[in-house]
PDB file of N, CA and C in Angstrom:
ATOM      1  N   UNK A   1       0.826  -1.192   0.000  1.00  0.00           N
ATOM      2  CA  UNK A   1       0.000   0.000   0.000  1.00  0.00           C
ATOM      3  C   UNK A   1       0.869   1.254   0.000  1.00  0.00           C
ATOM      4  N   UNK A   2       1.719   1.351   0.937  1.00  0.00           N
ATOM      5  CA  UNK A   2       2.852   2.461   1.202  1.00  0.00           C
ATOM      6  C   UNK A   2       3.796   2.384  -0.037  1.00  0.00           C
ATOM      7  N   UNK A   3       3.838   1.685  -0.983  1.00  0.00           N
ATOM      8  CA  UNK A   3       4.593   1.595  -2.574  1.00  0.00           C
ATOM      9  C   UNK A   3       3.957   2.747  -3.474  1.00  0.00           C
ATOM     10  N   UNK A   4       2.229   2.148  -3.625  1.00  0.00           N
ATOM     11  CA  UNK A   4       1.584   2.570  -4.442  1.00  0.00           C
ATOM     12  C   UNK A   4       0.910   4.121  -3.895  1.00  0.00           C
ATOM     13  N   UNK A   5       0.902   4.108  -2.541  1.00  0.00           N
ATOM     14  CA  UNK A   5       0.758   5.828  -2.724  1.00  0.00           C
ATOM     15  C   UNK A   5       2.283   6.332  -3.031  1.00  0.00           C
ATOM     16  N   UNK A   6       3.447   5.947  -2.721  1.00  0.00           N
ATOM     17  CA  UNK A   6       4.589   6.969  -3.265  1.00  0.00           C
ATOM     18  C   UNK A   6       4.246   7.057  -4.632  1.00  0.00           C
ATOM     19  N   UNK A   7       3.629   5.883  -5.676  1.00  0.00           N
ATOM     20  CA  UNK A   7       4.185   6.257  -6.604  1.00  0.00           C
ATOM     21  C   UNK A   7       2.896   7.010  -7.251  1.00  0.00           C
ATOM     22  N   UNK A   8       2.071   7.590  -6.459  1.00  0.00           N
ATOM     23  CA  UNK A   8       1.148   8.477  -6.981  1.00  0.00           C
ATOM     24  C   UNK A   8       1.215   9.401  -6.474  1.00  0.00           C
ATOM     25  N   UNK A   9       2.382   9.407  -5.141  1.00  0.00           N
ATOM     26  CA  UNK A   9       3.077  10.831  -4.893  1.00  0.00           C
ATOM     27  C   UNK A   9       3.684  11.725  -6.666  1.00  0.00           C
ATOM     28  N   UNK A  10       4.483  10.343  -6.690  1.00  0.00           N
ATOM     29  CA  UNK A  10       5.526  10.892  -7.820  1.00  0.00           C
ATOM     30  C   UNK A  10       4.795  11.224  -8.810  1.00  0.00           C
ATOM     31  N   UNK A  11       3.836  10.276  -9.146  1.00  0.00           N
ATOM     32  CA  UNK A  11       3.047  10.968 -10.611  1.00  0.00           C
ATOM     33  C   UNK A  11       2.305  12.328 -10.648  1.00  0.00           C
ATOM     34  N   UNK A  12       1.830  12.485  -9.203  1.00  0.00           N
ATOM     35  CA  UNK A  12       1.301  13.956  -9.100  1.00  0.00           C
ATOM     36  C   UNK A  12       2.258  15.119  -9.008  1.00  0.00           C
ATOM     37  N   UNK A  13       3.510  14.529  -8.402  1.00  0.00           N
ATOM     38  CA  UNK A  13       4.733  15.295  -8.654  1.00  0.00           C
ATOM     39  C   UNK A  13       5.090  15.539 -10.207  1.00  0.00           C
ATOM     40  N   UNK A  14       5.277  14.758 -11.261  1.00  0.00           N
ATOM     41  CA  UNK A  14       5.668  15.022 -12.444  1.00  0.00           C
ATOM     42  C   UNK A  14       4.423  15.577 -13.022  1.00  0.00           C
ATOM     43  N   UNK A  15       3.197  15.004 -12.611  1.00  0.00           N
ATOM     44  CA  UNK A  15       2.076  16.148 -13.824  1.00  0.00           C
ATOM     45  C   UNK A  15       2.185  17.574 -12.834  1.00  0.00           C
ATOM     46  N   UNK A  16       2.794  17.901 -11.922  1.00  0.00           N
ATOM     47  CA  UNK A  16       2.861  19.309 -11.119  1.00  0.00           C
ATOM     48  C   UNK A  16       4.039  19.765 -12.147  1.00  0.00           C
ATOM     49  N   UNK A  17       5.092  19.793 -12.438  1.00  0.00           N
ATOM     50  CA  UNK A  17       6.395  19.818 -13.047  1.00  0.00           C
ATOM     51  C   UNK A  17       5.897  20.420 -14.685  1.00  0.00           C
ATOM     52  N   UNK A  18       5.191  19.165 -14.989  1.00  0.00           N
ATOM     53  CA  UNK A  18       4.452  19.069 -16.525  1.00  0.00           C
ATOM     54  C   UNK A  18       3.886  20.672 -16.939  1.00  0.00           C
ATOM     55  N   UNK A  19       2.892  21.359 -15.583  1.00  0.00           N
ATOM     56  CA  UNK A  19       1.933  22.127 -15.477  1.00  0.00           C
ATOM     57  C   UNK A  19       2.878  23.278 -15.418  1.00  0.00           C
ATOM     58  N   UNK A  20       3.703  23.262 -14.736  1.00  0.00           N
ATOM     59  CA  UNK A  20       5.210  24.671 -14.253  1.00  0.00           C
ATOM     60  C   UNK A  20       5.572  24.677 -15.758  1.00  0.00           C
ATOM     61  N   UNK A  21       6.127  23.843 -16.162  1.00  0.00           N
ATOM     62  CA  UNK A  21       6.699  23.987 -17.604  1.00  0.00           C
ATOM     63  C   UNK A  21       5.590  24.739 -18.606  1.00  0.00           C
ATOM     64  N   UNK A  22       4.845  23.938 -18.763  1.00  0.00           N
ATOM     65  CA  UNK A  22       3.535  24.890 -19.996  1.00  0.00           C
ATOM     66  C   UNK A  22       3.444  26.246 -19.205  1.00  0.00           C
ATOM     67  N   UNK A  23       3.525  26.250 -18.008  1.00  0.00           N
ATOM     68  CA  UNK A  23       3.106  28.047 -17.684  1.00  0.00           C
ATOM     69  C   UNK A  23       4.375  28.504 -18.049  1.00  0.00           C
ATOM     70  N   UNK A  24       5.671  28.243 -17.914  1.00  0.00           N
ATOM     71  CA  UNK A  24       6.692  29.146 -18.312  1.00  0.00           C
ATOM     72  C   UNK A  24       6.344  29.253 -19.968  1.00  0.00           C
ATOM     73  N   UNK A  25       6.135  28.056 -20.301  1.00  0.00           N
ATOM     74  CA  UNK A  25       6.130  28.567 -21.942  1.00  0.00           C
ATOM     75  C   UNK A  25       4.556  29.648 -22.714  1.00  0.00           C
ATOM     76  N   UNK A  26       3.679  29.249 -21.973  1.00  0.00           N
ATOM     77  CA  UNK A  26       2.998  30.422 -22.073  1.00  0.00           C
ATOM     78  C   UNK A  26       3.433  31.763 -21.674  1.00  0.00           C
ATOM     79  N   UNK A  27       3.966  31.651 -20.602  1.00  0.00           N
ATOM     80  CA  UNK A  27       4.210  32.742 -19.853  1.00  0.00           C
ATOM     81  C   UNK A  27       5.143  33.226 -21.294  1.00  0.00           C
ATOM     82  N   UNK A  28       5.859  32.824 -21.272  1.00  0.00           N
ATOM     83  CA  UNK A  28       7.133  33.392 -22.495  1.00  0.00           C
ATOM     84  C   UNK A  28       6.253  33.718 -23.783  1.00  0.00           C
ATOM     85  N   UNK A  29       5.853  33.038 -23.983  1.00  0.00           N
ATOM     86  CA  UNK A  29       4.988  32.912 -25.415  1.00  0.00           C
ATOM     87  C   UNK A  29       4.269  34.694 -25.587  1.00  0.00           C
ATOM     88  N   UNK A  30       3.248  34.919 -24.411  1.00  0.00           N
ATOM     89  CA  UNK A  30       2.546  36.133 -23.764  1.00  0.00           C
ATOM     90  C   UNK A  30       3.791  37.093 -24.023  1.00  0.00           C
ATOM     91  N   UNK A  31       4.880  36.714 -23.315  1.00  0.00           N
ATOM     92  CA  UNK A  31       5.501  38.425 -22.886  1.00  0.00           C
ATOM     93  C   UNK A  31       6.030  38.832 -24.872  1.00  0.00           C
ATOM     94  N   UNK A  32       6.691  37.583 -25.403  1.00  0.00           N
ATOM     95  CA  UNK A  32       7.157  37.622 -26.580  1.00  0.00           C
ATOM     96  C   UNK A  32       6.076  38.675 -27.436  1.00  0.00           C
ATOM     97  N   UNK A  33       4.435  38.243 -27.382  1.00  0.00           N
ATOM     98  CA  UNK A  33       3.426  38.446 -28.255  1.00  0.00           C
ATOM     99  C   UNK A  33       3.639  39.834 -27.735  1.00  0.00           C
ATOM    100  N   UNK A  34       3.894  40.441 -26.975  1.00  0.00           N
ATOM    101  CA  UNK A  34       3.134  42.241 -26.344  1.00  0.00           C
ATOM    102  C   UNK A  34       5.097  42.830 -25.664  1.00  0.00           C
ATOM    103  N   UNK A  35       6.086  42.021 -26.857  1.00  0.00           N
ATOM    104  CA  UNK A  35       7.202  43.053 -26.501  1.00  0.00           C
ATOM    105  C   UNK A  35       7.290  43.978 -27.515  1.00  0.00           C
ATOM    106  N   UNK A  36       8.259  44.843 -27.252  1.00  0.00           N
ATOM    107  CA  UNK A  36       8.448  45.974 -28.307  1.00  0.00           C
ATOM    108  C   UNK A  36       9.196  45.173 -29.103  1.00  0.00           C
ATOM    109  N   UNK A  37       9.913  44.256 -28.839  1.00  0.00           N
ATOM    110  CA  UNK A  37      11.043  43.717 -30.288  1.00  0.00           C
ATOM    111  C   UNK A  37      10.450  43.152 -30.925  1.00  0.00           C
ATOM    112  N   UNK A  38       9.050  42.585 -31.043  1.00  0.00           N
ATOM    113  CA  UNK A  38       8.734  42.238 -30.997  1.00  0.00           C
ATOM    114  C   UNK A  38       7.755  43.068 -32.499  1.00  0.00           C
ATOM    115  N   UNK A  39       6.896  43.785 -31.896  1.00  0.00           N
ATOM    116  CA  UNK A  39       6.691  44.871 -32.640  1.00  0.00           C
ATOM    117  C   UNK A  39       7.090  45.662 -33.474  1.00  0.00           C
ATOM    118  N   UNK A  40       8.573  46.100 -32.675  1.00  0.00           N
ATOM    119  CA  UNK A  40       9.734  46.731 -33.951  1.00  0.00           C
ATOM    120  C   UNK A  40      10.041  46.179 -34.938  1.00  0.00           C
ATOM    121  N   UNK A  41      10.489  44.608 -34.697  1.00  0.00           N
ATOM    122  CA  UNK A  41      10.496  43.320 -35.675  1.00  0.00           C
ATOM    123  C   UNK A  41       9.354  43.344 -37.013  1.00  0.00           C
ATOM    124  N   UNK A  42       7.987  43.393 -36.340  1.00  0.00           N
ATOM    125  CA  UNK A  42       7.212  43.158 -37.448  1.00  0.00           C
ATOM    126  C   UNK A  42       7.493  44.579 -38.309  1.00  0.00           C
ATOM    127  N   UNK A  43       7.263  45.870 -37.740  1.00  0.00           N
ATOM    128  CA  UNK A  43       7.161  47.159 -38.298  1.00  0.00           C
ATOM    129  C   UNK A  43       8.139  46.955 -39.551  1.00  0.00           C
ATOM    130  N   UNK A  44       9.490  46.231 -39.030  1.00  0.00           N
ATOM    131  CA  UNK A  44      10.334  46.834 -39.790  1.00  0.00           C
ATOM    132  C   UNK A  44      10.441  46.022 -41.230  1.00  0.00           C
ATOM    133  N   UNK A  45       9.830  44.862 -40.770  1.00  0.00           N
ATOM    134  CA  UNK A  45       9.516  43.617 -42.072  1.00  0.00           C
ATOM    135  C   UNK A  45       8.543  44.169 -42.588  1.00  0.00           C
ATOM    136  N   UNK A  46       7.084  44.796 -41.952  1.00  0.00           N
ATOM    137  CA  UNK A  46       6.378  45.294 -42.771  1.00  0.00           C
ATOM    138  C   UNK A  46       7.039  46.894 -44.135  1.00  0.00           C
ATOM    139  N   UNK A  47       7.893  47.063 -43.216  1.00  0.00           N
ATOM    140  CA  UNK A  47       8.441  48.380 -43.931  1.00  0.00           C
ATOM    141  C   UNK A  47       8.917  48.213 -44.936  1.00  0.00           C
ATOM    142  N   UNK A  48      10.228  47.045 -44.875  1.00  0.00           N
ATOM    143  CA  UNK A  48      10.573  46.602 -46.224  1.00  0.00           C
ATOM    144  C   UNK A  48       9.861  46.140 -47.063  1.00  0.00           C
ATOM    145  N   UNK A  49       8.425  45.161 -46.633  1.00  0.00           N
ATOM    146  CA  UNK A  49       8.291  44.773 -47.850  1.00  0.00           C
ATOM    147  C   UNK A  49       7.339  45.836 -48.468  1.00  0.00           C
ATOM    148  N   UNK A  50       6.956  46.616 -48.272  1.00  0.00           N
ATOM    149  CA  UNK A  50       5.942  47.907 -48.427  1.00  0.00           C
ATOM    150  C   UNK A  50       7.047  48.475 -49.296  1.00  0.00           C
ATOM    151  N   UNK A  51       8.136  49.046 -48.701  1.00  0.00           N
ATOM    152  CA  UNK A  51       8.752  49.789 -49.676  1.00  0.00           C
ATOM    153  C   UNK A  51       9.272  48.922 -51.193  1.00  0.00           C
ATOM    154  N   UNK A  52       9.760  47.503 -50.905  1.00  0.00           N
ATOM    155  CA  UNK A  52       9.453  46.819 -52.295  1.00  0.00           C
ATOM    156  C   UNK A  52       8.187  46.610 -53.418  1.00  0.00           C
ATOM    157  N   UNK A  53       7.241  46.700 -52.704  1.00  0.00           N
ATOM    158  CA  UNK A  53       6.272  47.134 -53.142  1.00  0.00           C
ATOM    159  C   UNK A  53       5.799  47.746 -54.389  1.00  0.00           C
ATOM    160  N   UNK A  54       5.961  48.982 -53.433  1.00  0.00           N
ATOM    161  CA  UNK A  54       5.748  50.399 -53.978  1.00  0.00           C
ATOM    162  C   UNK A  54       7.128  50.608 -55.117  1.00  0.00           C
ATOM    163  N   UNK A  55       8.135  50.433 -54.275  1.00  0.00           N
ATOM    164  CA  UNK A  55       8.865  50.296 -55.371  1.00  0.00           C
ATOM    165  C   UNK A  55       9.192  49.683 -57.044  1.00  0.00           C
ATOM    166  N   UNK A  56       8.633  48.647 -56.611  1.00  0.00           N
ATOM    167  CA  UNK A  56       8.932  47.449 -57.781  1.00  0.00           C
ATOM    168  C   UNK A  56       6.614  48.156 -58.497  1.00  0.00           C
ATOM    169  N   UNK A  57       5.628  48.606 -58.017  1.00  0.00           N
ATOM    170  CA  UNK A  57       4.885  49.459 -58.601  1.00  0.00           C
ATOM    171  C   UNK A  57       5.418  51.166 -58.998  1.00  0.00           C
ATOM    172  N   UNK A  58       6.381  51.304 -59.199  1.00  0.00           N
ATOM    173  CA  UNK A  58       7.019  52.669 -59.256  1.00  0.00           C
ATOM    174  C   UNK A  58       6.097  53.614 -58.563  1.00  0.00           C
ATOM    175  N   UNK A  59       5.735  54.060 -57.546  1.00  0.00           N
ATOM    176  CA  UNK A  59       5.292  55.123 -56.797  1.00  0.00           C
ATOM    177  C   UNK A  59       6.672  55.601 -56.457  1.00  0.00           C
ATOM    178  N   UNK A  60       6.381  57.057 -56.743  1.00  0.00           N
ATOM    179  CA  UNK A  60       6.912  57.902 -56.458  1.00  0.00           C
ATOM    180  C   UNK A  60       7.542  57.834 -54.605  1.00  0.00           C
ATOM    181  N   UNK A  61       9.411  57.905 -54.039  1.00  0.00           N
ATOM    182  CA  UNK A  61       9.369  57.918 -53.165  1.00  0.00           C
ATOM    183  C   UNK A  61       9.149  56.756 -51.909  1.00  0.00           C
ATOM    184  N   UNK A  62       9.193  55.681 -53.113  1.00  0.00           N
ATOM    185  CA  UNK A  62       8.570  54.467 -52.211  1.00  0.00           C
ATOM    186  C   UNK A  62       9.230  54.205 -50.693  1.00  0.00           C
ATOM    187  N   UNK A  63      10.200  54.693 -50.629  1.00  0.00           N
ATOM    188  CA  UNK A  63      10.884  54.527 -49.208  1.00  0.00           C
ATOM    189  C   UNK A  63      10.391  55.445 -48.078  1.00  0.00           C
ATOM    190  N   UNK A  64       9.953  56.419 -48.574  1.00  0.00           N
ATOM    191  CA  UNK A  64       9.409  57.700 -47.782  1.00  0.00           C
ATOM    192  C   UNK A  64       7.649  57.154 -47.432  1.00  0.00           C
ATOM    193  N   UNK A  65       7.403  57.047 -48.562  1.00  0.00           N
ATOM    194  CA  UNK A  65       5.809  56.441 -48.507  1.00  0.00           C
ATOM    195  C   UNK A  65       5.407  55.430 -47.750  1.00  0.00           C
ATOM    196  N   UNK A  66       6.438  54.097 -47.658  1.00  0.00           N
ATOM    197  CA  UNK A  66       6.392  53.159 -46.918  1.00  0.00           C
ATOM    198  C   UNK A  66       6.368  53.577 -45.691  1.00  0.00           C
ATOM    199  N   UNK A  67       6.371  54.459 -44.700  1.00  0.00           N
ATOM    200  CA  UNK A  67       6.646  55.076 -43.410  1.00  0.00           C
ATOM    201  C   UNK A  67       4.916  55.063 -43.276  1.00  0.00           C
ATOM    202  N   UNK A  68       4.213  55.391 -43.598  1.00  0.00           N
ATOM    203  CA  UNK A  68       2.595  55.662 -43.362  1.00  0.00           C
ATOM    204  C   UNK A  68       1.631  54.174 -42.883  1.00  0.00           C
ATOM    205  N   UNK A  69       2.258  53.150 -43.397  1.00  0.00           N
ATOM    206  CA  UNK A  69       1.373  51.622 -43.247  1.00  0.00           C
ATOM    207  C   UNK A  69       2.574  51.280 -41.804  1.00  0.00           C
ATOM    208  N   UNK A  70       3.287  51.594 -42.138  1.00  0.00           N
ATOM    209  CA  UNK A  70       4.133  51.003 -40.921  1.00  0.00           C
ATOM    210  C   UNK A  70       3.978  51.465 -39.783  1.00  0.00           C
ATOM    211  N   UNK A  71       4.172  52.897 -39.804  1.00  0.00           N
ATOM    212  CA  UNK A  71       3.022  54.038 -38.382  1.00  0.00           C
ATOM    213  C   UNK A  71       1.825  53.058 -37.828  1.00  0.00           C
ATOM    214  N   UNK A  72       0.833  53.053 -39.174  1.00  0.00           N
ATOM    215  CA  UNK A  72      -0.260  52.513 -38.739  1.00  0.00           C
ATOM    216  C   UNK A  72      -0.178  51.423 -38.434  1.00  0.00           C
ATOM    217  N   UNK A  73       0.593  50.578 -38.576  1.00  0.00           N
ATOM    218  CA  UNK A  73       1.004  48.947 -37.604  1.00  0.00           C
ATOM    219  C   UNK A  73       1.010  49.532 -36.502  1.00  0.00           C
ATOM    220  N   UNK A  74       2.379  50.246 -36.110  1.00  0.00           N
ATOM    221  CA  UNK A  74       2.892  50.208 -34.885  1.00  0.00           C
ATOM    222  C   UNK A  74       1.661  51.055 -33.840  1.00  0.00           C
ATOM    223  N   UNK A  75       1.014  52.057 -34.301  1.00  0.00           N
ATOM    224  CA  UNK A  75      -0.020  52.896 -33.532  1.00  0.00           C
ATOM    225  C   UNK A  75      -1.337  51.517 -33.763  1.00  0.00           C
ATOM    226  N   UNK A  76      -1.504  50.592 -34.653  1.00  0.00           N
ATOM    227  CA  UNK A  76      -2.601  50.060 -34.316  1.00  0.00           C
ATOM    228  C   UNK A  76      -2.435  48.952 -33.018  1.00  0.00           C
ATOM    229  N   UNK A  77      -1.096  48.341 -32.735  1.00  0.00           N
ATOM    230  CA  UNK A  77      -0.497  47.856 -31.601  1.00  0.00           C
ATOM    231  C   UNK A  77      -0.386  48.151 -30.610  1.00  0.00           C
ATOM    232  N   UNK A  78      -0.669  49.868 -30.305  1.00  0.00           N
ATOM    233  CA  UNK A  78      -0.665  50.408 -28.749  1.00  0.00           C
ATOM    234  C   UNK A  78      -2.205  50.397 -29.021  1.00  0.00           C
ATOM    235  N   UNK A  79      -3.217  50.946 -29.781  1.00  0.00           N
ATOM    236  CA  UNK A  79      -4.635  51.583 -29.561  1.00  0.00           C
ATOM    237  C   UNK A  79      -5.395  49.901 -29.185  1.00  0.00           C
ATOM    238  N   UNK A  80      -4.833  48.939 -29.682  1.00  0.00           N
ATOM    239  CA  UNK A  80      -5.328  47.568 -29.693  1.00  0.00           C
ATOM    240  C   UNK A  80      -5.153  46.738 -27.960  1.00  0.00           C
ATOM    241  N   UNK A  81      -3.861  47.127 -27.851  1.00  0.00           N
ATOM    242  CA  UNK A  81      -3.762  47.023 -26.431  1.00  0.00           C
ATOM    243  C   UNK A  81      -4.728  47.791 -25.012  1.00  0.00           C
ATOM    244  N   UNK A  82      -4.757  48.951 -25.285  1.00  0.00           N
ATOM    245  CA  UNK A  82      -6.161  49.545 -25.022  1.00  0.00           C
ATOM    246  C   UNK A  82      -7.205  48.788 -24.776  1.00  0.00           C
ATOM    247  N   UNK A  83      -7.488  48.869 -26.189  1.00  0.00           N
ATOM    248  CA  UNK A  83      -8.985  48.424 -26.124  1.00  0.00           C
ATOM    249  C   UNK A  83      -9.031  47.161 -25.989  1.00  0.00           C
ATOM    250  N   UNK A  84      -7.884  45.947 -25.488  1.00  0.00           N
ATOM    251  CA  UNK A  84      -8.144  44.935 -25.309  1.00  0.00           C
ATOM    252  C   UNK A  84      -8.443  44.623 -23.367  1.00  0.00           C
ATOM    253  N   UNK A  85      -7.589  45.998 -23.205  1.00  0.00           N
ATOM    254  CA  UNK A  85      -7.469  46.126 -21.798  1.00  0.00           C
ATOM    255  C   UNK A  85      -8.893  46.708 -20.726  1.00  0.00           C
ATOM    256  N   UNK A  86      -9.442  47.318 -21.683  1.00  0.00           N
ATOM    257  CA  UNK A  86     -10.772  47.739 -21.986  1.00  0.00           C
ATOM    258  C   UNK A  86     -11.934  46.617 -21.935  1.00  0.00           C
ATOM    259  N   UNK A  87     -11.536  45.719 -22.844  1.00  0.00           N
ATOM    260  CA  UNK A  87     -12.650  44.226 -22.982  1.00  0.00           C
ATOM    261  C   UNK A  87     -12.291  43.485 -22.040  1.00  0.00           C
ATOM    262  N   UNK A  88     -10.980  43.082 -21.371  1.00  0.00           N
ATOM    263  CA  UNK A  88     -10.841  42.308 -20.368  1.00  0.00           C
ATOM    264  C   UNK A  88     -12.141  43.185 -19.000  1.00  0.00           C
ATOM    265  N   UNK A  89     -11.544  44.056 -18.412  1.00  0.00           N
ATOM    266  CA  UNK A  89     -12.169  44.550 -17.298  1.00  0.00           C
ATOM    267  C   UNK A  89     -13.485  44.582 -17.591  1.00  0.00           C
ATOM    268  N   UNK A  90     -13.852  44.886 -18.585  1.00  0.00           N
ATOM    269  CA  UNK A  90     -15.633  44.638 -18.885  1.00  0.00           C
ATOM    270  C   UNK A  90     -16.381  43.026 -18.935  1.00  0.00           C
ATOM    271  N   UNK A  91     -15.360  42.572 -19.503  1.00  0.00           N
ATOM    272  CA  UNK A  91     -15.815  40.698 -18.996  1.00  0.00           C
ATOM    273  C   UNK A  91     -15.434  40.492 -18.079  1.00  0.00           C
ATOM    274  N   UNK A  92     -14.556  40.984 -17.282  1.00  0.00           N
ATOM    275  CA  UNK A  92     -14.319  39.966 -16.009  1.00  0.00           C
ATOM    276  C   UNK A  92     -15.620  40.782 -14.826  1.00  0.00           C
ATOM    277  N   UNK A  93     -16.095  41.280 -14.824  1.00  0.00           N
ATOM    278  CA  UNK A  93     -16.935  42.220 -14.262  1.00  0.00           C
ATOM    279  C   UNK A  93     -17.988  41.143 -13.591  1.00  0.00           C
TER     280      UNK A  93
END
């Protein structure tokens, strides 16, 4: 009897372990999704390929022009955070 509860000590010990691990990787996963490098990263991939774009469509300036969709990434990433922060407190209510 004293065998078989240790070893359902241990198994509740390793699915406890199991459970720590997925929260660090969420946890990481979360901070990754809402860092600035994160953000800067996309902006700046969005930038290039915008300015290839425009470029390779000859608009006038395409490097200068590309600055306007990329703004609006990076400003739709703070106003989104907002208003997500906004919908949480109203559902958890």
């Amino acid at each position: 009897m004293e065998n078989k509860q240790m070893s359902e000590i241990e198994k509740l010990k390793q699915e406890i372990e199991e459970i720590k691990q997925r929260n660090r990787k969420v946890e990481s996963d979360k901070a990754w999704e809402t860092s600035m490098v994160r953000r800067l990263s996309v902006a700046l991939v969005t930038y290039a390929f915008i300015s290839l774009v425009f470029y390779s469509m000859g608009v006038n300036n395409p490097f200068f022009n590309a600055i306007v969709p990329t703004i609006g990434y990076l400003l739709s990433t703070l106003s989104l955070g907002l208003i997500r922060d906004a919908w949480v407190r109203t559902r958890n209510r």
